[in-house]
Every structure is written in structure tokens, then in C-alpha cells.
N, C-alpha and C. Protein backbone atom coordinates (compact mmCIF):
# COMPACT_ATOMS: atom_id res chain seq x y z
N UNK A 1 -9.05 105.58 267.00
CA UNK A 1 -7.74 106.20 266.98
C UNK A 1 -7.88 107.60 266.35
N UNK A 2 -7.50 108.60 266.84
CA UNK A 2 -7.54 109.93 266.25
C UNK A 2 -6.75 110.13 265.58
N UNK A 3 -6.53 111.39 264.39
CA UNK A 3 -6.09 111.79 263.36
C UNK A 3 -4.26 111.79 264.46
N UNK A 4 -4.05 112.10 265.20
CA UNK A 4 -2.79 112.56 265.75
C UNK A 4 -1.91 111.41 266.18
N UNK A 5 -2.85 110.41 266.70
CA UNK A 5 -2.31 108.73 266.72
C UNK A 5 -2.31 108.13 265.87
N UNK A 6 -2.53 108.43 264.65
CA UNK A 6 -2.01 107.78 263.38
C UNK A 6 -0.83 108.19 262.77
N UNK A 7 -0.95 109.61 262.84
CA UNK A 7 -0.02 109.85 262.28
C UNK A 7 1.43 109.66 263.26
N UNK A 8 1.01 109.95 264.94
CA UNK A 8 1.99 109.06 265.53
C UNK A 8 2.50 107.83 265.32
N UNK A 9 2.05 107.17 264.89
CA UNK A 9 1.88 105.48 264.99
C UNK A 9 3.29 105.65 263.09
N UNK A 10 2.59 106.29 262.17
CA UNK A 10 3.04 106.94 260.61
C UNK A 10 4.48 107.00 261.21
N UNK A 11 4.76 108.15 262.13
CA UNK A 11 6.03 108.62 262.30
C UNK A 11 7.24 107.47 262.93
N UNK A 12 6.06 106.82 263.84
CA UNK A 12 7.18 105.64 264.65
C UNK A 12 7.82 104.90 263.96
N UNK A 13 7.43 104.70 262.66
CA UNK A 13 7.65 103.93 261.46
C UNK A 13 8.90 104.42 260.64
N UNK A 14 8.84 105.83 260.70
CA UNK A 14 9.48 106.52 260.13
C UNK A 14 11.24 107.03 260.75
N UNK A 15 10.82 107.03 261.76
CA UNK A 15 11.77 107.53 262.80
C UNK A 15 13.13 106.63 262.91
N UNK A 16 13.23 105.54 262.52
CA UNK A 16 14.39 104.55 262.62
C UNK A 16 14.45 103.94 260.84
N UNK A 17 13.65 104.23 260.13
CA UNK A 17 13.89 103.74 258.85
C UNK A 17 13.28 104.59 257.60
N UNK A 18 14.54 105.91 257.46
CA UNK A 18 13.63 107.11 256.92
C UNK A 18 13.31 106.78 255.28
N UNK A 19 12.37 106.82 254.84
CA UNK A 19 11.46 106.34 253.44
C UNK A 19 11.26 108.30 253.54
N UNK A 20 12.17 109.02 252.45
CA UNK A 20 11.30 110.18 251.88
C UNK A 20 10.61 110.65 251.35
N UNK A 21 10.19 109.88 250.47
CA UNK A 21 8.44 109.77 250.46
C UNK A 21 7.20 109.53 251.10
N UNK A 22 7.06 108.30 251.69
CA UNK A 22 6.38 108.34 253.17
C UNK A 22 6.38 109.79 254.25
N UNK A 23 7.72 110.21 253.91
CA UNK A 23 7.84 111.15 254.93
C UNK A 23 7.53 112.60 254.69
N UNK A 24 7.49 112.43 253.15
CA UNK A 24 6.46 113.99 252.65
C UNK A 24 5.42 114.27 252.61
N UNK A 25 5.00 112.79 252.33
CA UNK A 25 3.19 112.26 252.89
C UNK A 25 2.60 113.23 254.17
N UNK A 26 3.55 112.91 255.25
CA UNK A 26 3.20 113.24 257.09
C UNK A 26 3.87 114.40 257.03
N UNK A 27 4.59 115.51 256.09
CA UNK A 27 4.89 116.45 257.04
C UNK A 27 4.18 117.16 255.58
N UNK A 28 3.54 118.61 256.39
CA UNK A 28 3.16 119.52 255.98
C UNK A 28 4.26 120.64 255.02
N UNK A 29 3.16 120.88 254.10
CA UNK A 29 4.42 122.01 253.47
C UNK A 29 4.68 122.81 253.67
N UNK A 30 3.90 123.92 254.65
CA UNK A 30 4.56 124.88 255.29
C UNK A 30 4.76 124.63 256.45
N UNK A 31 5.45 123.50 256.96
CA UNK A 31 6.12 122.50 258.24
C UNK A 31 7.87 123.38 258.55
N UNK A 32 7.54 123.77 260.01
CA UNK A 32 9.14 124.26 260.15
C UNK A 32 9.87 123.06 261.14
N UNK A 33 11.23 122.75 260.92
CA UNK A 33 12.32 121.89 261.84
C UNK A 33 13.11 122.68 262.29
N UNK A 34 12.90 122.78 263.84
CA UNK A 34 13.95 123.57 264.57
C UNK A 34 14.80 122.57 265.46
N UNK A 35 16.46 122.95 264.96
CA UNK A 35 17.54 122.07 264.80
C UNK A 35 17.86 122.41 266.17
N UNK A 36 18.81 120.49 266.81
CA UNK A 36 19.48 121.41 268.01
C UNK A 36 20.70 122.20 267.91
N UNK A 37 21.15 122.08 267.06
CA UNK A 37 22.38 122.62 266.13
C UNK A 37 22.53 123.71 265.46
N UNK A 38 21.09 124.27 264.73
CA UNK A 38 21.26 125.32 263.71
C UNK A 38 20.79 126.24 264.51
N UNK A 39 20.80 127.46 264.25
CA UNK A 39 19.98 128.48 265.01
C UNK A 39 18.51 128.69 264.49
N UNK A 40 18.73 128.53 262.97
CA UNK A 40 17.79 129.27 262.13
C UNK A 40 16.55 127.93 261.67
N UNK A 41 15.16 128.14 262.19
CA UNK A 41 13.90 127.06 261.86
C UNK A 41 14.44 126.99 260.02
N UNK A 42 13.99 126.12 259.90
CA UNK A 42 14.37 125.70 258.65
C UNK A 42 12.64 125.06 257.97
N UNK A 43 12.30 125.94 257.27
CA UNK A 43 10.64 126.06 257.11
C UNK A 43 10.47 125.54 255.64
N UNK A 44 9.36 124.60 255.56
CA UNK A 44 9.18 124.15 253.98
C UNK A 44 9.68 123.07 254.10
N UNK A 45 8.56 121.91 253.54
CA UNK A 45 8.19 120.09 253.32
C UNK A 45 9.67 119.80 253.12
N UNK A 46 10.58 120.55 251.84
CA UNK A 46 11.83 119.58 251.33
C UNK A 46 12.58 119.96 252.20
N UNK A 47 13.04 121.18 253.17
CA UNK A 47 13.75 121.38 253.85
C UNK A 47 13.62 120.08 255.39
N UNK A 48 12.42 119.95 256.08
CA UNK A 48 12.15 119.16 256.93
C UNK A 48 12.21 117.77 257.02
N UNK A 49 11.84 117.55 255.75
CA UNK A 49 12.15 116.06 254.87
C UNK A 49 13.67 115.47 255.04
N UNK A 50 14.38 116.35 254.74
CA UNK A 50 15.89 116.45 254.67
C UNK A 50 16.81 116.20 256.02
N UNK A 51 16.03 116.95 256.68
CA UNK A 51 16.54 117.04 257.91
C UNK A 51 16.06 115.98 258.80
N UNK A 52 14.89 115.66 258.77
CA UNK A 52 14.32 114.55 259.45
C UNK A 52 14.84 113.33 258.79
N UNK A 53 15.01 113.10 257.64
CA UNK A 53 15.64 111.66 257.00
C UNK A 53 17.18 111.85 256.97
N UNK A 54 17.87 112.96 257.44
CA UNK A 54 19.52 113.02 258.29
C UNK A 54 19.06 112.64 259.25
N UNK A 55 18.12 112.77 260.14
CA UNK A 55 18.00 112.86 261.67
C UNK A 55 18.19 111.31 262.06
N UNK A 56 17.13 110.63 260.95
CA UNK A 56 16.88 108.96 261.47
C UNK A 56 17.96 108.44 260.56
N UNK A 57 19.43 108.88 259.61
CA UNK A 57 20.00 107.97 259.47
C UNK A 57 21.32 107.93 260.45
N UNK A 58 21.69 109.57 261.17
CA UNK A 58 22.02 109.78 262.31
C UNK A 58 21.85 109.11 263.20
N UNK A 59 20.80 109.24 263.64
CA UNK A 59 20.36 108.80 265.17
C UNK A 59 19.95 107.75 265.43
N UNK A 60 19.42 107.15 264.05
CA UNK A 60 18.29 105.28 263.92
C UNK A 60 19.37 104.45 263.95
N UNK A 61 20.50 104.40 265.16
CA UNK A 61 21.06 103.61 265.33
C UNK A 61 20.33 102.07 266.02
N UNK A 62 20.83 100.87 266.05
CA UNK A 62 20.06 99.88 266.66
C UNK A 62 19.70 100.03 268.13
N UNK A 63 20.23 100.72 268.71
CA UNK A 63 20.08 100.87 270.66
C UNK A 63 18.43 102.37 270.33
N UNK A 64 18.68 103.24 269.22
CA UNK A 64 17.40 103.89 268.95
C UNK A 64 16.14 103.51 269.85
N UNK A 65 15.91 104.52 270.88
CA UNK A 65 14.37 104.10 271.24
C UNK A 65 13.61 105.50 271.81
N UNK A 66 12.73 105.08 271.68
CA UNK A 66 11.67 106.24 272.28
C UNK A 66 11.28 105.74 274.19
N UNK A 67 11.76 106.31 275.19
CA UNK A 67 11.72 105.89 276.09
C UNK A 67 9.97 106.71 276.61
N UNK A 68 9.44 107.80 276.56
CA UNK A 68 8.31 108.28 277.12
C UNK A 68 8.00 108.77 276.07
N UNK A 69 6.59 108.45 275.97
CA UNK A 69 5.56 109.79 275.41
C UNK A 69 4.00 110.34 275.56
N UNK A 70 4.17 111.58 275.13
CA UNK A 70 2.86 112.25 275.74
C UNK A 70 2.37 112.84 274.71
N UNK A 71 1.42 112.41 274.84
CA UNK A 71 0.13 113.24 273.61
C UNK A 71 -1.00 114.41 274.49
N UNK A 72 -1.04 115.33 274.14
CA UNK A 72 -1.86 116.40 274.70
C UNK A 72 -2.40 116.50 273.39
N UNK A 73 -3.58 116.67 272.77
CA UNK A 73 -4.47 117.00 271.69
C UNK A 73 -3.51 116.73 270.55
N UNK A 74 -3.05 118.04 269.79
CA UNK A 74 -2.41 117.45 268.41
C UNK A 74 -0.59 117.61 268.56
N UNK A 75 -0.36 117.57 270.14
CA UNK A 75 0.96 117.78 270.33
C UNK A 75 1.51 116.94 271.07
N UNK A 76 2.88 116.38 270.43
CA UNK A 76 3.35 115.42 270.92
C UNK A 76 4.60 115.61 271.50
N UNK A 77 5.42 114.97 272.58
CA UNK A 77 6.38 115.18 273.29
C UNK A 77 7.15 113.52 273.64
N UNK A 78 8.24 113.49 272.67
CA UNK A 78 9.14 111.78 272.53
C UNK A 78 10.53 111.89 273.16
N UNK A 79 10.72 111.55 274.16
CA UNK A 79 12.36 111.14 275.10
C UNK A 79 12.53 110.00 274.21
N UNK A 80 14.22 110.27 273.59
CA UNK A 80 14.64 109.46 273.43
C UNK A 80 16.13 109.09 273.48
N UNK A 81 16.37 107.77 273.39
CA UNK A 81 17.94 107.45 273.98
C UNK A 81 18.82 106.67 272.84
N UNK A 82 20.13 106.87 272.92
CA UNK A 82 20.59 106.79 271.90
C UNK A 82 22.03 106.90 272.06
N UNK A 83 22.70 105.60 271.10
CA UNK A 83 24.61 106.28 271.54
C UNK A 83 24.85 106.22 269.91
N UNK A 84 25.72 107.22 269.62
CA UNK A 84 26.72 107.40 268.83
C UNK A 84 28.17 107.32 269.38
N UNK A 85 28.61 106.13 268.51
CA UNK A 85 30.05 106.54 268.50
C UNK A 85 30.31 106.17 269.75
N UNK A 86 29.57 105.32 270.98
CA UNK A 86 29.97 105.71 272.26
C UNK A 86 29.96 106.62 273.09
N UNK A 87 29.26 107.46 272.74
CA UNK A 87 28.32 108.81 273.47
C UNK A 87 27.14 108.34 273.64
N UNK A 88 26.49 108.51 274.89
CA UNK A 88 25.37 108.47 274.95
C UNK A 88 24.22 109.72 274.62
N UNK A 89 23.25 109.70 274.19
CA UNK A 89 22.63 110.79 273.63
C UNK A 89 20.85 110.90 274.34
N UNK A 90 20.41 111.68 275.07
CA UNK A 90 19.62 111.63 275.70
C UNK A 90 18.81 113.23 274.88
N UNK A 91 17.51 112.83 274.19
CA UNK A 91 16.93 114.05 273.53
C UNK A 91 15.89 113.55 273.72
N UNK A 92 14.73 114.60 273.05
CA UNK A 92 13.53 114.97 272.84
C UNK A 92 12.56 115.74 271.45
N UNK A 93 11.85 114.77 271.05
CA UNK A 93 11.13 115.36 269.65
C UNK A 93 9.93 116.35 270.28
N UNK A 94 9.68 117.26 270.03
CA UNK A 94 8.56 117.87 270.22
C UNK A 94 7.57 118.16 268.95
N UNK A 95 6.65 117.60 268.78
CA UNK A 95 5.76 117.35 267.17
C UNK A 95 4.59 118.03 267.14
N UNK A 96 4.00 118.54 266.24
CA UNK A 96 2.65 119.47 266.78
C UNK A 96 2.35 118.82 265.13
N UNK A 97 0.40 118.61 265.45
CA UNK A 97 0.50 117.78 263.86
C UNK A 97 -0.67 119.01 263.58
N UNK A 98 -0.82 119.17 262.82
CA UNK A 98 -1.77 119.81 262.13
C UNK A 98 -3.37 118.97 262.42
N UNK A 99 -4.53 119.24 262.02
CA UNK A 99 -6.16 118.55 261.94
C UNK A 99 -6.23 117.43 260.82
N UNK A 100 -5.12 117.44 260.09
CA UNK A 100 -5.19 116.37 258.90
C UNK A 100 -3.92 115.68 259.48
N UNK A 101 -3.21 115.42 260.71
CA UNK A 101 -2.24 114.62 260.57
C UNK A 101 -0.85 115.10 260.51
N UNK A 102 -0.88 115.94 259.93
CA UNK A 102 0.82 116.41 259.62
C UNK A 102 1.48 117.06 260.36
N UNK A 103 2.34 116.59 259.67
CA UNK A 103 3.96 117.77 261.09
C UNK A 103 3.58 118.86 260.51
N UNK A 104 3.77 119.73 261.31
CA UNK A 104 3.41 121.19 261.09
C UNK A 104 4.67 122.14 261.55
N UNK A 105 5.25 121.12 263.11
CA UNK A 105 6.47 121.55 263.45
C UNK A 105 7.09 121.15 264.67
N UNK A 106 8.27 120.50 264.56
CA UNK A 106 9.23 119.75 264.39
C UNK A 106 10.41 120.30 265.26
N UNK A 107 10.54 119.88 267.18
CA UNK A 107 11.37 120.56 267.31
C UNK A 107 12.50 119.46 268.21
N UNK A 108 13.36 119.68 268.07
CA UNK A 108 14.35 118.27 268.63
C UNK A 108 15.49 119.02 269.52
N UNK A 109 15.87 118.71 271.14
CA UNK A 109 16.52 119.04 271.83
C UNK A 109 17.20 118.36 272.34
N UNK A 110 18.59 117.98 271.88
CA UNK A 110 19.93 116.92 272.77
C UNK A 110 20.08 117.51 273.86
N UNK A 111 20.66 116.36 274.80
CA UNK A 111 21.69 116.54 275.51
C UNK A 111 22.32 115.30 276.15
N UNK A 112 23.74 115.93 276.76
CA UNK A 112 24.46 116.54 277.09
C UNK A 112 25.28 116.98 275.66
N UNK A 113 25.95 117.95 276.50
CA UNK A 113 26.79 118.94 275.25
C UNK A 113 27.65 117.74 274.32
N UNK A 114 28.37 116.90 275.31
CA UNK A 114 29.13 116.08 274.60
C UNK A 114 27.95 115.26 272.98
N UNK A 115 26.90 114.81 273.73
CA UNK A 115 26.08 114.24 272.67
C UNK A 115 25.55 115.39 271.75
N UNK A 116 25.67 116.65 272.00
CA UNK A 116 25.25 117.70 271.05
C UNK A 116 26.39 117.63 269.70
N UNK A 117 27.49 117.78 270.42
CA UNK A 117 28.29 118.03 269.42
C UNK A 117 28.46 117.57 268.56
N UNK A 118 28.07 115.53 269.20
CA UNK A 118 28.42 114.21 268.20
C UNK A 118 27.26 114.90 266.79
N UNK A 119 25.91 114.86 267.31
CA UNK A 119 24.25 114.84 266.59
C UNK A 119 25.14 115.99 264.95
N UNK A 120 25.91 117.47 265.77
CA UNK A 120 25.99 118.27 264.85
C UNK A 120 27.06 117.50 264.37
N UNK A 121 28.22 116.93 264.20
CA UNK A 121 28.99 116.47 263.45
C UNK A 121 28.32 115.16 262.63
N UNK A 122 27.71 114.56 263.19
CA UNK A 122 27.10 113.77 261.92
C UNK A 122 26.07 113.87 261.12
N UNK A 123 24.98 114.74 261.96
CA UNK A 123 24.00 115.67 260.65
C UNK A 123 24.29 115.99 259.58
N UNK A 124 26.16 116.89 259.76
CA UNK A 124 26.24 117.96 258.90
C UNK A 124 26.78 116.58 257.81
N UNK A 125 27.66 115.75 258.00
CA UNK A 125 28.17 114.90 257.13
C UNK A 125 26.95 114.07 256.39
N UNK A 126 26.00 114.01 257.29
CA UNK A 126 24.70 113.45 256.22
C UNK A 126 23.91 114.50 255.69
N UNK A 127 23.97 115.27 255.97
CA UNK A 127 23.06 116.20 255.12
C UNK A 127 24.04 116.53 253.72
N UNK A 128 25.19 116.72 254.24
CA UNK A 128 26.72 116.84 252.63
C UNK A 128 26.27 115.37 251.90
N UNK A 129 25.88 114.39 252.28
CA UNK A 129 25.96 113.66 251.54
C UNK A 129 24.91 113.74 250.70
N UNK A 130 23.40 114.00 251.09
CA UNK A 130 22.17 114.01 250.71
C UNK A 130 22.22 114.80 249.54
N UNK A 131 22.89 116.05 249.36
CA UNK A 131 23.39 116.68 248.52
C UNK A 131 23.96 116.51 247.45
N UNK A 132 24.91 115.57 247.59
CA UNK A 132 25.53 114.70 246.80
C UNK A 132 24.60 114.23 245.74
């Protein structure tokens, strides 16, 4: 198993039951998350951490699944399906790991608009909370 299928295998784990520690482990510290929501990459371990453990308490609903994926060397590409709220939510992780394993960077694309809008309205309420 190569360094990039482990840490795939790390993330699958991660992705429906976010542990933030585990999850600072696998992402790099100068790791950027580009939001489907924000404009601006959001660069640095605690920033990505944050956003990725909103992402899976968002999105790690029970219907949560990864329908395809593709590994090309240390880059990964995850369809996945998903309802909020009764929206259905049809996206994509795009992951690039670094030679030791790690997210390096982190890019996630919804759709349809309707499921965009749901992802940004409940991000923002979990990320307010995380804050908390």
C-alpha cells in the first residue's frame, strides 16, 4: 500500500466521524482548503482542520457516501452524495497528499446551486459554533 493509500484509507475514517486530532495528524501545516462557499483558500493546519471537521459534521450525514474514486500518484479525486435537509447534494473532494501522506490541499465542489446554498448555510452555523 503506498504512502497516498493510507493516508486515503486515514481520511475515509475521518470523513464521516471528524476526530481533530487524528485530523491534524493527516493534514499538513502549510495545507490550503478551498471552500465551495468562500472565495478566499483558507491556508494553515488549524484553519483546514476547522473546516474539514465543519465539513464532516455538515455533510457526515447517515445517507454520506463516497460514490467514485480515483487516485493518480499523490492526487485524489472523491464523488460524493449526500442530502441535507432534503436536498440532495452531489460534490467532489479533490486531495493532493504530500510524499509523507498529508493533505497538502483540499479542494471541495457542490452542486446543484440549491445544495450549494444548503452546504453554505450550515458550514457557517458550524463553524459559529466551533468558535464557541
Amino acid at each position: 500500500m503506498t504512502t497516498t493509500q493510507q493516508a486515503l484509507a486515514e481520511w475515509h475514517q475521518l470523513a464521516t466521524a471528524p476526530n481533530p486530532e487524528r485530523l491534524a495528524r493527516l493534514v499538513h501545516k502549510d495545507a490550503v482548503f478551498h471552500s465551495p462557499v468562500v472565495h478566499t483558500p483558507q491556508a494553515g493546519r488549524d484553519l483546514v482542520v476547522a473546516y474539514l471537521s465543519a465539513a464532516a459534521q455538515t455533510l457526515g450525514s447517515q445517507d454520506f457516501r463516497y460514490e467514485r474514486e480515483l487516485v493518480d500518484g499523490q492526487n485524489v479525486m472523491l464523488e460524493f452524495t449526500c442530502s441535507m435537509d432534503g436536498v440532495h447534494v452531489n460534490g467532489i473532494d479533490l486531495i493532493r497528499f504530500d510524499e509523507d501522506g498529508k493533505i497538502i490541499d483540499f479542494k471541495v465542489m457542490v452542486r446543484p446551486l440549491k445544495a450549494v446554498n444548503k452546504v453554505w448555510e450550515s458550514m457557517a452555523a458550524q463553524l459559529e459554533r466551533q468558535k464557541a
